[in-house]
PDB file of N, CA and C in Angstrom:
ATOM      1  N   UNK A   1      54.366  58.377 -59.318  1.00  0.00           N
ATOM      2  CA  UNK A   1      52.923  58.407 -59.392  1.00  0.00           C
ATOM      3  C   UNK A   1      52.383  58.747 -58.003  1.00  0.00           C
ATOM      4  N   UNK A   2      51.409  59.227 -58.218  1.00  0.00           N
ATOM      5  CA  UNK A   2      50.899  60.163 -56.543  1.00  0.00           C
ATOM      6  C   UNK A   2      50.147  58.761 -56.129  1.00  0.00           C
ATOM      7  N   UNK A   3      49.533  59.076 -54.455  1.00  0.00           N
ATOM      8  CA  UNK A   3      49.011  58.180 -54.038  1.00  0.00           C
ATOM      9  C   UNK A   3      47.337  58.122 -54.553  1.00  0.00           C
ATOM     10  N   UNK A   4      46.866  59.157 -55.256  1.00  0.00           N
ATOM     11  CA  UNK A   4      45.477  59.449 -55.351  1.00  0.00           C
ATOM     12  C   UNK A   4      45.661  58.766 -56.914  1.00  0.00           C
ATOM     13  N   UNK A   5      46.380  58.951 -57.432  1.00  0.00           N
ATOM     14  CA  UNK A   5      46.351  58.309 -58.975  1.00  0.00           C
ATOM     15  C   UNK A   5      46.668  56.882 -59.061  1.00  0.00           C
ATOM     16  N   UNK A   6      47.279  56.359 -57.736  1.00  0.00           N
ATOM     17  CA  UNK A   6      47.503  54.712 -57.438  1.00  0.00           C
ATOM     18  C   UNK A   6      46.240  54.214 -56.966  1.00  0.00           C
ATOM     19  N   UNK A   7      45.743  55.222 -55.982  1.00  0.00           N
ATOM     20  CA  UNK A   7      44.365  54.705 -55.432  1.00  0.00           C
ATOM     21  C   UNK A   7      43.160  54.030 -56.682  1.00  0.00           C
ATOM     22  N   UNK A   8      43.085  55.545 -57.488  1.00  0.00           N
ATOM     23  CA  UNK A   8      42.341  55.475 -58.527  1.00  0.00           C
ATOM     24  C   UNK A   8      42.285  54.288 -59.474  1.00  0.00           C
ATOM     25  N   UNK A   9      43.561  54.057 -59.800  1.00  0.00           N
ATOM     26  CA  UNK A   9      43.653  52.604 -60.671  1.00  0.00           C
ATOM     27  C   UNK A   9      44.075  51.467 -60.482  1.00  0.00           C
ATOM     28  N   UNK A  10      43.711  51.221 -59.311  1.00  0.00           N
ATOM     29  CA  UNK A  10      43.316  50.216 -57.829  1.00  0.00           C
ATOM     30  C   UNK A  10      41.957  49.582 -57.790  1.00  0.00           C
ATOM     31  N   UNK A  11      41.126  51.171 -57.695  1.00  0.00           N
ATOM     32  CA  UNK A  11      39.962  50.982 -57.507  1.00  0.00           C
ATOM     33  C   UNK A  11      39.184  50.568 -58.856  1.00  0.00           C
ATOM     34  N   UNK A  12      39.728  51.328 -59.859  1.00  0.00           N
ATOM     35  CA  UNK A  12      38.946  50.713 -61.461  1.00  0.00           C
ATOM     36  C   UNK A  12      39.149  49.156 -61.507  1.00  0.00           C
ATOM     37  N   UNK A  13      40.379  48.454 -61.434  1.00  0.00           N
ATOM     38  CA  UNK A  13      40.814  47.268 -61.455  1.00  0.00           C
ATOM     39  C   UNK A  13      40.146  46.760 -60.835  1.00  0.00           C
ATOM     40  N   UNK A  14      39.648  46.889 -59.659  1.00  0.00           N
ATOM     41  CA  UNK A  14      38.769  45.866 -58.672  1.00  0.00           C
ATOM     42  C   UNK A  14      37.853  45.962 -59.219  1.00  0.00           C
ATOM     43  N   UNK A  15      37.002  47.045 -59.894  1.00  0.00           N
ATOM     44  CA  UNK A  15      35.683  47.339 -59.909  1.00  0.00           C
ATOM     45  C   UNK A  15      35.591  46.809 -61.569  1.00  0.00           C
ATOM     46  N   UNK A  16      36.755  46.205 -62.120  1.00  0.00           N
ATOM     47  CA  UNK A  16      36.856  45.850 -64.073  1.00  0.00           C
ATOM     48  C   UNK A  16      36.510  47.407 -64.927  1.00  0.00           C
ATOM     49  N   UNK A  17      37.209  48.263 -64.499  1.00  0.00           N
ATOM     50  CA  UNK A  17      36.591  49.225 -65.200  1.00  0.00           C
ATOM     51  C   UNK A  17      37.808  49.590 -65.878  1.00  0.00           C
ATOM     52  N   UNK A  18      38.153  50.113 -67.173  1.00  0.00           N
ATOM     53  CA  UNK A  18      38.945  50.250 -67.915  1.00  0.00           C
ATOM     54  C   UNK A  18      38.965  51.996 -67.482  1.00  0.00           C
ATOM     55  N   UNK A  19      40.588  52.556 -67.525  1.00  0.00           N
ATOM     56  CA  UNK A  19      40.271  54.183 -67.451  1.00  0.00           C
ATOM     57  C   UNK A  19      39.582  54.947 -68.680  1.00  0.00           C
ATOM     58  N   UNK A  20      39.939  54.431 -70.140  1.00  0.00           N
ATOM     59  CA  UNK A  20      38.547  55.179 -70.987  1.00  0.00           C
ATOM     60  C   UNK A  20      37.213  55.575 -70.696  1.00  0.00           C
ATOM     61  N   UNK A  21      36.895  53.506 -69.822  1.00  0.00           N
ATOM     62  CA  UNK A  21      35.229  53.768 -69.520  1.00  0.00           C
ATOM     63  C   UNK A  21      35.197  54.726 -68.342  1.00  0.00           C
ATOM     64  N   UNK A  22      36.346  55.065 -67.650  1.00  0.00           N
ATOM     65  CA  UNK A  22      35.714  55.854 -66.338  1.00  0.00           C
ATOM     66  C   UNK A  22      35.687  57.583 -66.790  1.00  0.00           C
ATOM     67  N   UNK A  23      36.740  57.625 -67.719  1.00  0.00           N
ATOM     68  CA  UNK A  23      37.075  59.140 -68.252  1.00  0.00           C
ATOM     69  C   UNK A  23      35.691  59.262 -69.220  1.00  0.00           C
ATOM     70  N   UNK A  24      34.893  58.311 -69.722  1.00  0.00           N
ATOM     71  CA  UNK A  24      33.824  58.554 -70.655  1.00  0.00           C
ATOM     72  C   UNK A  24      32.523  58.837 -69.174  1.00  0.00           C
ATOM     73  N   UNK A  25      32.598  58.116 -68.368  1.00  0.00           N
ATOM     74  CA  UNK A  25      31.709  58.180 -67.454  1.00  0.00           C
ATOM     75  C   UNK A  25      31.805  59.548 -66.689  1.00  0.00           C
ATOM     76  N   UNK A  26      32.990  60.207 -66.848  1.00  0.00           N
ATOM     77  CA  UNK A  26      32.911  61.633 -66.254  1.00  0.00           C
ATOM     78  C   UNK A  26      33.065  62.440 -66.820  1.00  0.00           C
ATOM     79  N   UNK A  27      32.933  62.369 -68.259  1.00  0.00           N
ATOM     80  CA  UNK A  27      32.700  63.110 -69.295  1.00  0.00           C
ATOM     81  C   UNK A  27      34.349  64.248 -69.522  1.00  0.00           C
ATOM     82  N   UNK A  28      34.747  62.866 -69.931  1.00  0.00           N
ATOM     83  CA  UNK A  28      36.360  63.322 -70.299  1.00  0.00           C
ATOM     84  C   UNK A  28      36.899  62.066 -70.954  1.00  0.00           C
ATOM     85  N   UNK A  29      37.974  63.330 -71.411  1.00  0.00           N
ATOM     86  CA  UNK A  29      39.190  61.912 -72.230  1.00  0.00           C
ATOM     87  C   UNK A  29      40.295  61.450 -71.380  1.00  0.00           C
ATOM     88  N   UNK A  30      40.801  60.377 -71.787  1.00  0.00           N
ATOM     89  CA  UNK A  30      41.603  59.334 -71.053  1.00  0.00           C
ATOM     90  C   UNK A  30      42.913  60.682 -70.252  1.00  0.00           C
ATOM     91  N   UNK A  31      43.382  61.135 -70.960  1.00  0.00           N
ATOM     92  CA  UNK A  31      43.938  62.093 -71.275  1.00  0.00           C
ATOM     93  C   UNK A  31      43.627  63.423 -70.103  1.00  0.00           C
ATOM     94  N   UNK A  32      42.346  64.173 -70.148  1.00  0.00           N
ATOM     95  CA  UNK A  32      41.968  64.682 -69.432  1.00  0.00           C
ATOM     96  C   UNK A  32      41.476  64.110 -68.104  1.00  0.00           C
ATOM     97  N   UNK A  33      41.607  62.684 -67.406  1.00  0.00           N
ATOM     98  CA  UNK A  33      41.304  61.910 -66.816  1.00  0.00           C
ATOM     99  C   UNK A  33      42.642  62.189 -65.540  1.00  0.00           C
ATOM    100  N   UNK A  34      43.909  61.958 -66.644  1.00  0.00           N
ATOM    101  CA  UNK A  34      45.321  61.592 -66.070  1.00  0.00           C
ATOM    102  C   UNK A  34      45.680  62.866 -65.299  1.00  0.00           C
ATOM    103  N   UNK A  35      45.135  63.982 -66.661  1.00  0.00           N
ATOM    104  CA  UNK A  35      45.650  65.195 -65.549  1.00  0.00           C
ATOM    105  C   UNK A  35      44.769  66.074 -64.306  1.00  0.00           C
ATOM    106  N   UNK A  36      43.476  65.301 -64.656  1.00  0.00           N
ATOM    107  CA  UNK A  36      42.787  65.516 -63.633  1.00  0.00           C
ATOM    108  C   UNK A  36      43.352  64.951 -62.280  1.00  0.00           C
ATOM    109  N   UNK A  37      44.011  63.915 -62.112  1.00  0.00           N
ATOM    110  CA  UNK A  37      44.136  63.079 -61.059  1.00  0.00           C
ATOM    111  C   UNK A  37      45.510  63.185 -60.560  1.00  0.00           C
ATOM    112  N   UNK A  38      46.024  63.442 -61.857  1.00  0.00           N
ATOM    113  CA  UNK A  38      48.104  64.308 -61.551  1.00  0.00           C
ATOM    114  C   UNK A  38      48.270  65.534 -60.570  1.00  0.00           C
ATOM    115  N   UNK A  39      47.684  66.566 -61.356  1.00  0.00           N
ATOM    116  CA  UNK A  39      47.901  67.944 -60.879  1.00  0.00           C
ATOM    117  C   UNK A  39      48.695  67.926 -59.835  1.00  0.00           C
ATOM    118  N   UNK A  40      49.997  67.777 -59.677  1.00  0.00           N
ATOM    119  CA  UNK A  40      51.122  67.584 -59.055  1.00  0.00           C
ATOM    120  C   UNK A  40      50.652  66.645 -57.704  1.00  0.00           C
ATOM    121  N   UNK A  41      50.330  65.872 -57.828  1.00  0.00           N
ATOM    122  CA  UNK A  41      49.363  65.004 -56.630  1.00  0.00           C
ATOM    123  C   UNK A  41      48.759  66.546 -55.696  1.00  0.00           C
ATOM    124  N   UNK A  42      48.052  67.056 -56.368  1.00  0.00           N
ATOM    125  CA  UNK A  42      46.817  67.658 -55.635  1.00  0.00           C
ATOM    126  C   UNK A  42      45.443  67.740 -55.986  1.00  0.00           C
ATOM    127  N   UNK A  43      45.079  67.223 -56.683  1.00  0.00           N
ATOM    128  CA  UNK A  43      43.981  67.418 -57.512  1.00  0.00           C
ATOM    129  C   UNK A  43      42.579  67.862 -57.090  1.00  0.00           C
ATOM    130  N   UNK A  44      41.967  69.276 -57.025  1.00  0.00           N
ATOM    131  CA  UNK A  44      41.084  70.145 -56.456  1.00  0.00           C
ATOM    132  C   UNK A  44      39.941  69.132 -56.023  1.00  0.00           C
ATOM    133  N   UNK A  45      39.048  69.817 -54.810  1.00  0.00           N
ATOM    134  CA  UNK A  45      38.374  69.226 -54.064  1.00  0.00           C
ATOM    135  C   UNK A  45      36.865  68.317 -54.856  1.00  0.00           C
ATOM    136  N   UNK A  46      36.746  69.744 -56.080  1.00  0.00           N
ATOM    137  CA  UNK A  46      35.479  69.471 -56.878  1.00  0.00           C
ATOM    138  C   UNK A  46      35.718  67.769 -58.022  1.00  0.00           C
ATOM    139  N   UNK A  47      36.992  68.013 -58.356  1.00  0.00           N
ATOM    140  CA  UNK A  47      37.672  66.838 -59.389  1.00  0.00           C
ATOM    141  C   UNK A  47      37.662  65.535 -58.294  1.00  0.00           C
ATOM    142  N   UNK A  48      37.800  65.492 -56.890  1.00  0.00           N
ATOM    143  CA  UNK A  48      38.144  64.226 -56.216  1.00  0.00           C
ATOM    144  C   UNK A  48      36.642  63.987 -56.012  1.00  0.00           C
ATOM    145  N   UNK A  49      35.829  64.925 -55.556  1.00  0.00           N
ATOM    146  CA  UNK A  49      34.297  64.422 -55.082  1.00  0.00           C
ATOM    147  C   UNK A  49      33.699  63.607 -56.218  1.00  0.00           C
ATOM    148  N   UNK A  50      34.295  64.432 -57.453  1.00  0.00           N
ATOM    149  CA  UNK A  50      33.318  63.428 -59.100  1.00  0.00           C
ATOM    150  C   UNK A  50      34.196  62.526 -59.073  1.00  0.00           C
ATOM    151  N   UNK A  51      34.883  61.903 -58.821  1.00  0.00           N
ATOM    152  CA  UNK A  51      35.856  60.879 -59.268  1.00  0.00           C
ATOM    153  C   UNK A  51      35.137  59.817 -57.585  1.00  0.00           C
ATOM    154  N   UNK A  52      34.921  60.246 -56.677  1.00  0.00           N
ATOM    155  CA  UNK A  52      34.760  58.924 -55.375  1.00  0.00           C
ATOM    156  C   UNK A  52      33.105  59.013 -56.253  1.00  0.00           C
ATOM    157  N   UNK A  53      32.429  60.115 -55.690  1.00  0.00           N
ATOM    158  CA  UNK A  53      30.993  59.783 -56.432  1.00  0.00           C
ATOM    159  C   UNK A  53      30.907  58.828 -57.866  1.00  0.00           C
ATOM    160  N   UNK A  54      31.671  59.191 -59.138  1.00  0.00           N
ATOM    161  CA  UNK A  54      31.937  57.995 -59.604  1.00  0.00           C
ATOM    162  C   UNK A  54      32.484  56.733 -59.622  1.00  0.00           C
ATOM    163  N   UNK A  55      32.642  56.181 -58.802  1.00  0.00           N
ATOM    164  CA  UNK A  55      33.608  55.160 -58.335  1.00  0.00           C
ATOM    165  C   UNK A  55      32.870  54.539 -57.334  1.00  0.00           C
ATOM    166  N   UNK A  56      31.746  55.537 -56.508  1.00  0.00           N
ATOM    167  CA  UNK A  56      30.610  54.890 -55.532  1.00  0.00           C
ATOM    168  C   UNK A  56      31.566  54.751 -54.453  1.00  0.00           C
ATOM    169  N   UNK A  57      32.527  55.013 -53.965  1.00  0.00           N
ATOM    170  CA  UNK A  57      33.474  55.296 -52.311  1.00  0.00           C
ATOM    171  C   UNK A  57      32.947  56.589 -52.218  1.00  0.00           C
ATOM    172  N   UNK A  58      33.522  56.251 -50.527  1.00  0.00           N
ATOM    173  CA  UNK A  58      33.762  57.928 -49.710  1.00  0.00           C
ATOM    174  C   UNK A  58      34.876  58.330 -50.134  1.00  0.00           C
ATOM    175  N   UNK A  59      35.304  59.707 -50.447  1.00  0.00           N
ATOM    176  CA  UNK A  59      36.018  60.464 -50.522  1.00  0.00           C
ATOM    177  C   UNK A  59      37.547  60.230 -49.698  1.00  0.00           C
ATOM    178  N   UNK A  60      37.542  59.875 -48.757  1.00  0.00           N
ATOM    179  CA  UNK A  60      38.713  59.251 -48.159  1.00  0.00           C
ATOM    180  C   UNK A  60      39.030  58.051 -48.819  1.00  0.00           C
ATOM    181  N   UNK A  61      38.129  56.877 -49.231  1.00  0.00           N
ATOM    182  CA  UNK A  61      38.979  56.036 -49.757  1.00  0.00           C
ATOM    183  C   UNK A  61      39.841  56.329 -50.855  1.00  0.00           C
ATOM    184  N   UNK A  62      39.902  57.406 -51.707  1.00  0.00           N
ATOM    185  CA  UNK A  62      40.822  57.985 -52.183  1.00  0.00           C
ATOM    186  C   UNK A  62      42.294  58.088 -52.217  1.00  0.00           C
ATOM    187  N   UNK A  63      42.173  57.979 -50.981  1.00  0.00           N
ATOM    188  CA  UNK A  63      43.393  58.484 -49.854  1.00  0.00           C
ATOM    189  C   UNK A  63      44.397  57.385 -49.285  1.00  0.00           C
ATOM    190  N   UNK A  64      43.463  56.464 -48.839  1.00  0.00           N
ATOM    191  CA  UNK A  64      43.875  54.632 -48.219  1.00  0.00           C
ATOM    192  C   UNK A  64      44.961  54.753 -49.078  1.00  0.00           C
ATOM    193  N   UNK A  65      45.681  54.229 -48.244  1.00  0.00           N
ATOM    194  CA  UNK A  65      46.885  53.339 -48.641  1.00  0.00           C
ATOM    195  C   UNK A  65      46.376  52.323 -49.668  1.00  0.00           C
ATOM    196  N   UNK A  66      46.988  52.632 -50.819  1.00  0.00           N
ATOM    197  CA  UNK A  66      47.092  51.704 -52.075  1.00  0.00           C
ATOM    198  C   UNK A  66      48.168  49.998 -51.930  1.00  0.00           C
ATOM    199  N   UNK A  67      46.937  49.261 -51.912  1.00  0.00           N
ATOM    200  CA  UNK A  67      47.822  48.102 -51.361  1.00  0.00           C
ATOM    201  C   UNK A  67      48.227  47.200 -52.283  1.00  0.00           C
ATOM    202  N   UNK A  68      49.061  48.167 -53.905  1.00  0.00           N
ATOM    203  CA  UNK A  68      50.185  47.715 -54.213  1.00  0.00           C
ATOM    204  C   UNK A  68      50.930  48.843 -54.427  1.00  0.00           C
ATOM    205  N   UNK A  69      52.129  48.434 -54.466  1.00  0.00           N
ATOM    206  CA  UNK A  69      53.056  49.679 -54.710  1.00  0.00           C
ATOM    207  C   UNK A  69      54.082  49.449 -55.484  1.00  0.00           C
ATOM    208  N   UNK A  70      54.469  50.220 -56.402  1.00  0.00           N
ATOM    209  CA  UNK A  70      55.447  49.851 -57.546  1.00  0.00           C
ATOM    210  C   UNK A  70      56.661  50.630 -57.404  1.00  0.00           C
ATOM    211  N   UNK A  71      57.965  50.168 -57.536  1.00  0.00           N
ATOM    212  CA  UNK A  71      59.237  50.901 -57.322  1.00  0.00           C
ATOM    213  C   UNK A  71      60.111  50.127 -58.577  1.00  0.00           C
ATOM    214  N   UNK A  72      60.652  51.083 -58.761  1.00  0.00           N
ATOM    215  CA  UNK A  72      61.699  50.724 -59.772  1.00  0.00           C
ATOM    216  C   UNK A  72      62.824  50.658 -58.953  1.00  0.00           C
ATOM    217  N   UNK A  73      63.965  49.493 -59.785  1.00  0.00           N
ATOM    218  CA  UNK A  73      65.009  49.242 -59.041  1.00  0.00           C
ATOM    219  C   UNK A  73      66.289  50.058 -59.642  1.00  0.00           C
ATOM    220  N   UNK A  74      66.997  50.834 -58.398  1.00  0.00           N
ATOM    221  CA  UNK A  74      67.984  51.787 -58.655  1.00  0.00           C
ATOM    222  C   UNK A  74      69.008  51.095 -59.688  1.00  0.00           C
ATOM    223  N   UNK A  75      69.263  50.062 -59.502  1.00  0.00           N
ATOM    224  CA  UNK A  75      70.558  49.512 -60.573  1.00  0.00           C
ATOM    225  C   UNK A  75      69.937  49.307 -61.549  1.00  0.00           C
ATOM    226  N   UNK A  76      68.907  48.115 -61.773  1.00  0.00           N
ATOM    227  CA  UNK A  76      68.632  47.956 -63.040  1.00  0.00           C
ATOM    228  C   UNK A  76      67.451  48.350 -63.849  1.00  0.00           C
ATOM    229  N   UNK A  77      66.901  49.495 -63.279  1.00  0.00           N
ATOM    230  CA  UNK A  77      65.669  50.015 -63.725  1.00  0.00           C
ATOM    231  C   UNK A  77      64.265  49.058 -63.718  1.00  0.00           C
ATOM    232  N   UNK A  78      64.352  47.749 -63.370  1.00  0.00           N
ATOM    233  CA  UNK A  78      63.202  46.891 -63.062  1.00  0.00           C
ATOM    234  C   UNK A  78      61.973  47.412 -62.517  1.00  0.00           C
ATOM    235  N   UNK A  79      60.985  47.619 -62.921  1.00  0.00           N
ATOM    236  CA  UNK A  79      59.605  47.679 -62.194  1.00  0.00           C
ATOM    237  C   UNK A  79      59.289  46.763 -61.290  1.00  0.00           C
ATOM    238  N   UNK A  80      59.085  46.877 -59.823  1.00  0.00           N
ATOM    239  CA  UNK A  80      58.920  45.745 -58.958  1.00  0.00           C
ATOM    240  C   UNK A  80      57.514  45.960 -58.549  1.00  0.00           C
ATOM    241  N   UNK A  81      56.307  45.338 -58.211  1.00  0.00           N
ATOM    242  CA  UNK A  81      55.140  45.726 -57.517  1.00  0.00           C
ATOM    243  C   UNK A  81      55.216  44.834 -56.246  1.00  0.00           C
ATOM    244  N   UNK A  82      54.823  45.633 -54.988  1.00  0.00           N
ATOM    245  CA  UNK A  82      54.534  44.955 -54.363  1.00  0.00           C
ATOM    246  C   UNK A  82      52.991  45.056 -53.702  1.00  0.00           C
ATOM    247  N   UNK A  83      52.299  43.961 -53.586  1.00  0.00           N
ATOM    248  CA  UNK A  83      51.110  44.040 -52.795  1.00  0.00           C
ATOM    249  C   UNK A  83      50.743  43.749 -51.283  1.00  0.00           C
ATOM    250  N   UNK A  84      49.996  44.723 -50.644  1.00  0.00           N
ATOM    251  CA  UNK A  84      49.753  44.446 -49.555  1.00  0.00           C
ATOM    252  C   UNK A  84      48.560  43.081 -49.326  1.00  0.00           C
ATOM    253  N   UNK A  85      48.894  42.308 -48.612  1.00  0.00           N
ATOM    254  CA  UNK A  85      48.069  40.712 -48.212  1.00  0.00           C
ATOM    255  C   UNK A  85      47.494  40.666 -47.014  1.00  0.00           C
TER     256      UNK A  85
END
C-alpha cells in the first residue's frame, strides 16, 4: 500500500469518516476512490488537491509519515501494525 493511500485512511479514521462517505463526498465510488489514490502510488496533482481540500489539510499532509504502519510477517504471513506514539 503506497504512503498517500495510508495517509488517506489515517486521516478518514481520525476524522470518523467511512471511505464510501468520502468517495460520495467527491463524487465517486468506493471503488473509483481506491484507484484514484493507487495509481501506482502516484496519483495526479488535480486528484490529491480534491482529496486534501476534502479532508480540510494542506496538501503535504498527504505526504507525512503515516503513524501506523502495517507489515506482514515473512514466515507466517501475520499482519502486524505498528503505531507511531
Amino acid at each position: 500500500m503506497n504512503k498517500v493511500k495510508l495517509r488517506v485512511k489515517e486521516l478518514l479514521k481520525e476524522k470518523g469518516i467511512t471511505q464510501k462517505e468520502f468517495a460520495e463526498k467527491l463524487g465517486m465510488t468506493e471503488v473509483g476512490l481506491s484507484k484514484a489514490i493507487n495509481e501506482d502510488g502516484n496519483p495526479p496533482l488535480k486528484r490529491l488537491i480534491e482529496i486534501a481540500d476534502a479532508l480540510e489539510v494542506e496538501i503535504t499532509e498527504l505526504f507525512a509519515t503515516p503513524k501506523q504502519s502495517t507489515f506482514s510477517c515473512p514466515k507466517c504471513g501475520a499482519n502486524l501494525a505498528i503505531t507511531e506514539v
